[in-house]
Protein backbone atom coordinates (compact mmCIF):
# COMPACT_ATOMS: atom_id res chain seq x y z
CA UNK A 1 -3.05 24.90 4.00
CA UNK A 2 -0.85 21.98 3.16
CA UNK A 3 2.78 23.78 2.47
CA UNK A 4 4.73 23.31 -1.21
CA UNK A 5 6.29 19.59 -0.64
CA UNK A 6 3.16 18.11 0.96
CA UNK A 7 1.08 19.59 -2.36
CA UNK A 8 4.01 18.56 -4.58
CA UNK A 9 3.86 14.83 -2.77
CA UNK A 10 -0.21 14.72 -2.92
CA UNK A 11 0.28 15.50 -6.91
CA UNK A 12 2.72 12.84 -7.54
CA UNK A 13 0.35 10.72 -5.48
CA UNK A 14 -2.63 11.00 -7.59
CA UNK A 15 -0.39 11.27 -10.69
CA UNK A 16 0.79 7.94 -10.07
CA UNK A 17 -3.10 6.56 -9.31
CA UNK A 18 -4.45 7.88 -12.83
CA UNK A 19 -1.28 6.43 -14.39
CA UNK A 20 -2.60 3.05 -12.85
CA UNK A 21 -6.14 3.70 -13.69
CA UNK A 22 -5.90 5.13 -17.18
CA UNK A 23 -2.37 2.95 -18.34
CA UNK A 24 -0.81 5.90 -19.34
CA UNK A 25 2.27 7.14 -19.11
CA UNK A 26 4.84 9.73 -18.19
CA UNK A 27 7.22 11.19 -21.33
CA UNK A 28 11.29 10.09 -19.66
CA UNK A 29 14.81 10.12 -20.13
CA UNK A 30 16.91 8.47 -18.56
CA UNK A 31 16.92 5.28 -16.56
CA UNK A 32 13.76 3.89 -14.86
CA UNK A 33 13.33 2.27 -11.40
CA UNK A 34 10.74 -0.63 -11.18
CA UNK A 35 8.93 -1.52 -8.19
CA UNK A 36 6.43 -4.02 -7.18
CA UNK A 37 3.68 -4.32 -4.38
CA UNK A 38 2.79 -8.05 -3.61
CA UNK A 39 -0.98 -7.43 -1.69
CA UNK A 40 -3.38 -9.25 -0.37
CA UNK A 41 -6.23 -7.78 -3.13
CA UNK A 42 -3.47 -6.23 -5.57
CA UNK A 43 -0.50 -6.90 -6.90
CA UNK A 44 0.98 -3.24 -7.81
CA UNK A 45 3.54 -2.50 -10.18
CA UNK A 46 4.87 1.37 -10.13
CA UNK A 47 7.81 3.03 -12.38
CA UNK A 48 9.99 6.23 -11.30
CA UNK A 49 12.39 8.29 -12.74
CA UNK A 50 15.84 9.23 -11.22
CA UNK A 51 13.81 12.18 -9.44
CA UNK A 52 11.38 9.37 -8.29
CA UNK A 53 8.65 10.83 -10.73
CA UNK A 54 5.31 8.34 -11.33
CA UNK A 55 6.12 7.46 -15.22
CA UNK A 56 3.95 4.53 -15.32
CA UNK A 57 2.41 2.18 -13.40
CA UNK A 58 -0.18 -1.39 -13.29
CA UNK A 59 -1.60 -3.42 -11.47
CA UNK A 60 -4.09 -6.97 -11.54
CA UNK A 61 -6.81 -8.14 -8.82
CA UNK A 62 -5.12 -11.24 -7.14
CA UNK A 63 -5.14 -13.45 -3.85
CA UNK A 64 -1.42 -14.87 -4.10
CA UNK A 65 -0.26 -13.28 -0.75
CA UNK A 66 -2.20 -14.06 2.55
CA UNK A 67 -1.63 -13.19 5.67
CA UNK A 68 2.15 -11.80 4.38
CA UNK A 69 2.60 -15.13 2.63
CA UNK A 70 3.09 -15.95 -0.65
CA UNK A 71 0.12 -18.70 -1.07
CA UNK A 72 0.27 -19.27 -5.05
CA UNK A 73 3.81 -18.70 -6.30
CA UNK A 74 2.81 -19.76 -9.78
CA UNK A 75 -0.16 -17.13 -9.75
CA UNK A 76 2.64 -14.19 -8.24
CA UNK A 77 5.58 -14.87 -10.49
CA UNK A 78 3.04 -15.31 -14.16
CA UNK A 79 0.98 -12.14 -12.74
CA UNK A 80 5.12 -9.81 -12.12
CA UNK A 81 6.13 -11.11 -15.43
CA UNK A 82 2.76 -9.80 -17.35
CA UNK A 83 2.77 -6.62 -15.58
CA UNK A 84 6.46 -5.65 -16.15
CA UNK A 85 6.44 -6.84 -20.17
CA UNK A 86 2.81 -4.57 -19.96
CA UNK A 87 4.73 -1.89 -19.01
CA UNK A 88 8.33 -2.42 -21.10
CA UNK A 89 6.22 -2.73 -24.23
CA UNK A 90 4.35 0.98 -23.56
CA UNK A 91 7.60 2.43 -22.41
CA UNK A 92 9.86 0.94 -24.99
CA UNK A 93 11.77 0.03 -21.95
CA UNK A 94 13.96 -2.95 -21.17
CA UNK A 95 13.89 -3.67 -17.19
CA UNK A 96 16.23 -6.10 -15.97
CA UNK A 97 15.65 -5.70 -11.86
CA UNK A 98 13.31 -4.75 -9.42
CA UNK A 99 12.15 -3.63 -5.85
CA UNK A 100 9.97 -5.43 -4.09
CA UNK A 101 7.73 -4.91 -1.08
CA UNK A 102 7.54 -7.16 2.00
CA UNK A 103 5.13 -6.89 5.15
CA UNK A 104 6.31 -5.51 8.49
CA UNK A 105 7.78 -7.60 10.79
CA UNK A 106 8.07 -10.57 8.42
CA UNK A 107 10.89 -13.04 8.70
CA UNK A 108 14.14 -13.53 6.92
CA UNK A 109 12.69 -16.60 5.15
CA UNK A 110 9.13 -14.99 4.46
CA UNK A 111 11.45 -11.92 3.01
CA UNK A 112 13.43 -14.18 0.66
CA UNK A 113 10.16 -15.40 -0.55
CA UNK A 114 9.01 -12.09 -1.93
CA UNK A 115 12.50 -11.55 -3.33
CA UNK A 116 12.47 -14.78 -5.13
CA UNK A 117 9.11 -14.12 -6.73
CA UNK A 118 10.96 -11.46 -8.44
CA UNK A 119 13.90 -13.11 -9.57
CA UNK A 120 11.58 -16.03 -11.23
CA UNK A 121 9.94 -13.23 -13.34
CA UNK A 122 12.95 -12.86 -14.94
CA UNK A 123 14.28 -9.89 -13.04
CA UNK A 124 17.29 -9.35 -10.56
CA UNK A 125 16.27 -7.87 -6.84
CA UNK A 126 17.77 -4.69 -6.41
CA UNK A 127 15.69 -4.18 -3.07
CA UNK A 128 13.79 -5.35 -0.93
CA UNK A 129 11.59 -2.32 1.27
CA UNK A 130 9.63 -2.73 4.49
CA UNK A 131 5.75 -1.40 3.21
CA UNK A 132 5.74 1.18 5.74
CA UNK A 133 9.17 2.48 4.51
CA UNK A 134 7.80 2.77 1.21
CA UNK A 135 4.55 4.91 2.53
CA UNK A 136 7.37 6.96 4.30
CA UNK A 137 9.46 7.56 1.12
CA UNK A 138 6.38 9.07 -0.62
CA UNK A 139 5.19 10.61 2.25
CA UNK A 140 8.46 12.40 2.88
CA UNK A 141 8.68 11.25 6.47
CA UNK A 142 11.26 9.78 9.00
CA UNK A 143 9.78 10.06 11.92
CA UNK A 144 6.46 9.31 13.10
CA UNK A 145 3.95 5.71 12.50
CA UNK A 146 1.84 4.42 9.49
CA UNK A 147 -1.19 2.65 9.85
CA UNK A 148 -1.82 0.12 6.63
CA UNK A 149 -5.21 -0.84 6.36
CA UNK A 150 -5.03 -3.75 3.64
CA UNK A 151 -7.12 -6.14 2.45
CA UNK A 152 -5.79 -9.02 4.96
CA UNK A 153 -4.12 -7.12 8.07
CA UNK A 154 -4.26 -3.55 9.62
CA UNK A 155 -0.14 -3.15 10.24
CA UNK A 156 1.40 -0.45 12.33
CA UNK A 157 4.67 0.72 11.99
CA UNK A 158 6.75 3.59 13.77
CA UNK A 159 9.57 5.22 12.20
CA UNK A 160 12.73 6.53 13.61
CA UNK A 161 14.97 8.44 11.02
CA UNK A 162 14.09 6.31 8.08
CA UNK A 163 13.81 3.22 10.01
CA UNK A 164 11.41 0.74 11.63
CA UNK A 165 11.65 0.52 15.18
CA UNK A 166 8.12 -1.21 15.82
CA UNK A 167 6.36 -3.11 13.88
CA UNK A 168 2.89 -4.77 14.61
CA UNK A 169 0.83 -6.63 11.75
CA UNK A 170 -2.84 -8.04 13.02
CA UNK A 171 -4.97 -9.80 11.29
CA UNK A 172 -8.12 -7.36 10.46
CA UNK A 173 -8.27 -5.29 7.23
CA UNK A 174 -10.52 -5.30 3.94
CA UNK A 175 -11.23 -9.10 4.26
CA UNK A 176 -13.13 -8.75 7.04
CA UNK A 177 -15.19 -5.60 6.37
CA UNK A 178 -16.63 -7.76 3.54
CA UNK A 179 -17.17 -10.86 5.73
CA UNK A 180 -19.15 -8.14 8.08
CA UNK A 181 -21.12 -6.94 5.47
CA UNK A 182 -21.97 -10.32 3.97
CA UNK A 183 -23.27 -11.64 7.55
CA UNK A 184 -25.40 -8.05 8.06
CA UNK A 185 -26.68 -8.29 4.89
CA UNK A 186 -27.15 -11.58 4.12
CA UNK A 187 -25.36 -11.30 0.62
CA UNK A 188 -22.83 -13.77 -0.37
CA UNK A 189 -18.82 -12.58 -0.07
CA UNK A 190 -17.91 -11.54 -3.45
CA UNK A 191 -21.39 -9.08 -3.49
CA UNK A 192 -20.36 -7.44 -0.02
CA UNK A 193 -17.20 -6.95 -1.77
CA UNK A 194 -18.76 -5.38 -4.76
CA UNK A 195 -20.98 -3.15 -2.43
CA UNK A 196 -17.76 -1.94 -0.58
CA UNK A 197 -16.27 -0.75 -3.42
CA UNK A 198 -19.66 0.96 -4.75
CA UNK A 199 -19.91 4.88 -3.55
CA UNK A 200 -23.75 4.83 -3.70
CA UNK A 201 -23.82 2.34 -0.85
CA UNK A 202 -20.88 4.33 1.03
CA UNK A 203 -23.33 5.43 3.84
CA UNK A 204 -24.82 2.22 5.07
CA UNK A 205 -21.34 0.51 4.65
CA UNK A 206 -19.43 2.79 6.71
CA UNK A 207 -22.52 1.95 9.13
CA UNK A 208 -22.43 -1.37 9.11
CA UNK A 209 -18.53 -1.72 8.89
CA UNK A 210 -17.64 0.95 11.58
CA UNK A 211 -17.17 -1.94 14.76
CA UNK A 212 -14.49 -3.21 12.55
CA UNK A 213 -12.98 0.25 11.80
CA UNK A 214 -13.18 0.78 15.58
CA UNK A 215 -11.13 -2.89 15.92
CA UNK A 216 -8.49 -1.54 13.78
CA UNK A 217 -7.80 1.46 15.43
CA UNK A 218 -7.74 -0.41 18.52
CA UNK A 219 -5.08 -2.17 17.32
CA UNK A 220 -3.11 0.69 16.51
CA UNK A 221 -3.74 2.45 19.72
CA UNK A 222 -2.22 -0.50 22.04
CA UNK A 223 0.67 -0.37 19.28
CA UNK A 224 1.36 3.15 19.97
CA UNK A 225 0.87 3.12 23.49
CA UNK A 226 3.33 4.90 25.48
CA UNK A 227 4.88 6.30 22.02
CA UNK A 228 5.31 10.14 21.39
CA UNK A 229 5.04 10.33 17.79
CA UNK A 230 5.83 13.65 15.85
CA UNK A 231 2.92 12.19 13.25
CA UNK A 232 0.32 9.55 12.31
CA UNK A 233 -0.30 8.90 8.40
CA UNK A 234 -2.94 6.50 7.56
CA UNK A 235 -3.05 4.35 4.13
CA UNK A 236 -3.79 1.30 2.48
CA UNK A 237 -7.29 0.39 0.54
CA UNK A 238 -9.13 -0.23 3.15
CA UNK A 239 -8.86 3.05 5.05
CA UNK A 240 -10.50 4.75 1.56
CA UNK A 241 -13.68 5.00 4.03
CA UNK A 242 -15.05 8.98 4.50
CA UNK A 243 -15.32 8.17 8.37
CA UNK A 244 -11.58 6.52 8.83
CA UNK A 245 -9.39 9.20 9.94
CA UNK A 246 -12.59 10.84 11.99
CA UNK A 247 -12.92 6.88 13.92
CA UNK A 248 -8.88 6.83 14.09
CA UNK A 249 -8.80 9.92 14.96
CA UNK A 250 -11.15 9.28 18.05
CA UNK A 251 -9.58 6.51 19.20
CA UNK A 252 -6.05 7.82 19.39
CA UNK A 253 -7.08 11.01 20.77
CA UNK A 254 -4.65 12.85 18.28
CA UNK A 255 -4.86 13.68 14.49
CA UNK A 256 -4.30 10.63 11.72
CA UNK A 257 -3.24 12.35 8.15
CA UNK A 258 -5.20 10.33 5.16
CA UNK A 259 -3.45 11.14 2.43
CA UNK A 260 -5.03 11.18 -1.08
CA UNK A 261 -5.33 8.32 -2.99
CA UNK A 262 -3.94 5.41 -0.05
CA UNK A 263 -3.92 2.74 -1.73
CA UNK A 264 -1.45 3.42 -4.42
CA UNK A 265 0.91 5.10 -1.16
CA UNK A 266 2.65 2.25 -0.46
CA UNK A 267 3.09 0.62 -4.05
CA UNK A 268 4.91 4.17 -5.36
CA UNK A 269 7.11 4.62 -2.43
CA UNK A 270 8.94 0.82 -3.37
CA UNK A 271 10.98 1.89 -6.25
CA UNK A 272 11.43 5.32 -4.93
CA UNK A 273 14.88 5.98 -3.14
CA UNK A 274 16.04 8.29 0.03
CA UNK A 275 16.45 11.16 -1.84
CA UNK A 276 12.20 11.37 -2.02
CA UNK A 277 12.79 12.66 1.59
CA UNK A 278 14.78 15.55 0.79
């Protein structure tokens, strides 16, 4: 049975994912912490409290990042600004900065990119957190590696006391399930998409898509080859399969942890600070 802090982490979790879903949000005092996710498939907005409680959170389908890259800064900056007035008029909040995430392993320049996207929404940086840090701060973990399934790349990180040591970002995630499916099937892309997403077709996808689950796990094996880690989390969208953590599981030849909820992981960990760890 999953001990007090890991039930206590899975609830804020799935708090946060219903607060995203339903556009709710949490009663507060005090001041709020703002945090975006730039994704491949989402861009993610989440809002904590000084105890790093979900208060509110949004987010919009979009295709401005690819590959780690900003592709349509026009799309990115118009889509932050919406999301964070969205959320300032239901919280009858005033934000004036931001944390943003950024891929692992990017660049200083790629970095500054994401940064600036905030800054042209009309709000200062206040950080700027590696994506598997962020899974980490929710996650309540220092050491050990996440695997991030997105939309555009399956990225493995390993953690040593709060920091990355490796990072490894490939180009296989969500994307390319669909692209599978479409060629199987002989549907155009944005149907295989819809049929990903559906849970009535679950079975045959997770058939069909499983060579491309076993790619990604590949991918993290050969990145954590050699490595004794203490634990192995698994998150992102695209891992929201029933069969991921059995096929990662496999393939590593030692248990991978699939959290509840993984695709909102990442997204609530970026305004969260240290202190989530305690």
């Amino acid at each position: 049975m999953a001990d007090r802090s890991t039930e206590a982490r899975e609830a804020a979790i799935s708090r946060f994912a219903e607060l995203v879903r339903t556009g709710e949000v949490e009663d507060f005092s005090g001041d709020l912490r703002l945090g975006i996710d730039l994704g491949t498939a989402n861009i993610v907005a989440a809002v904590v409290d000084a105890d790093n409680r979900p208060v509110a959170g949004g987010w919009v389908h979009s295709s401005v990042v690819r590959d780690g890259i900003v592709v349509d800064w026009l799309g990115a900056t118009t889509a932050v600004r919406k999301l964070t007035q969205g959320l300032e008029a239901k919280l009858g909040y005033e934000f004036t900065k931001a944390s943003a995430s950024i891929p692992p392993g990017v660049g200083e320049a790629t970095a500054k990119i994401f940064g600036n996207v905030i800054q042209s929404a009309n709000l200062d940086m206040d950080e700027l957190v590696d994506e598997p840090v962020a899974a980490a701060r929710v996650l309540g973990m220092r050491d050990g590696a996440v695997i991030d399934i997105g939309h555009g790349t399956t990225g493995v990180s390993i953690l040593e006391n709060g920091e990355t040591v490796v990072s490894v970002d490939e180009a296989t995630g969500g994307h390319h399930m669909a692209l599978v499916l479409a060629g199987n099937l002989g549907i155009d892309y944005e149907a295989a998409e819809e049929m990903k997403k559906d849970p009535a077709s679950q079975r045959m996808v997770q058939g069909v898509i499983r060579p491309t689950l076993d790619r990604m796990a590949t991918i993290a094996k050969q990145a954590l080859e050699g490595r004794d880690v203490p634990v192995i989390y698994l998150v992102g969208g695209s891992s929201s399969f029933e069969n991921a953590p059995a096929v990662f599981t496999s393939i590593l030849g030692r248990p991978v942890i699939r959290p509840v909820e993984p695709l909102f992981i990442t997204p609530l960990g970026v305004p969260m600070t240290e202190s989530s760890n305690d």
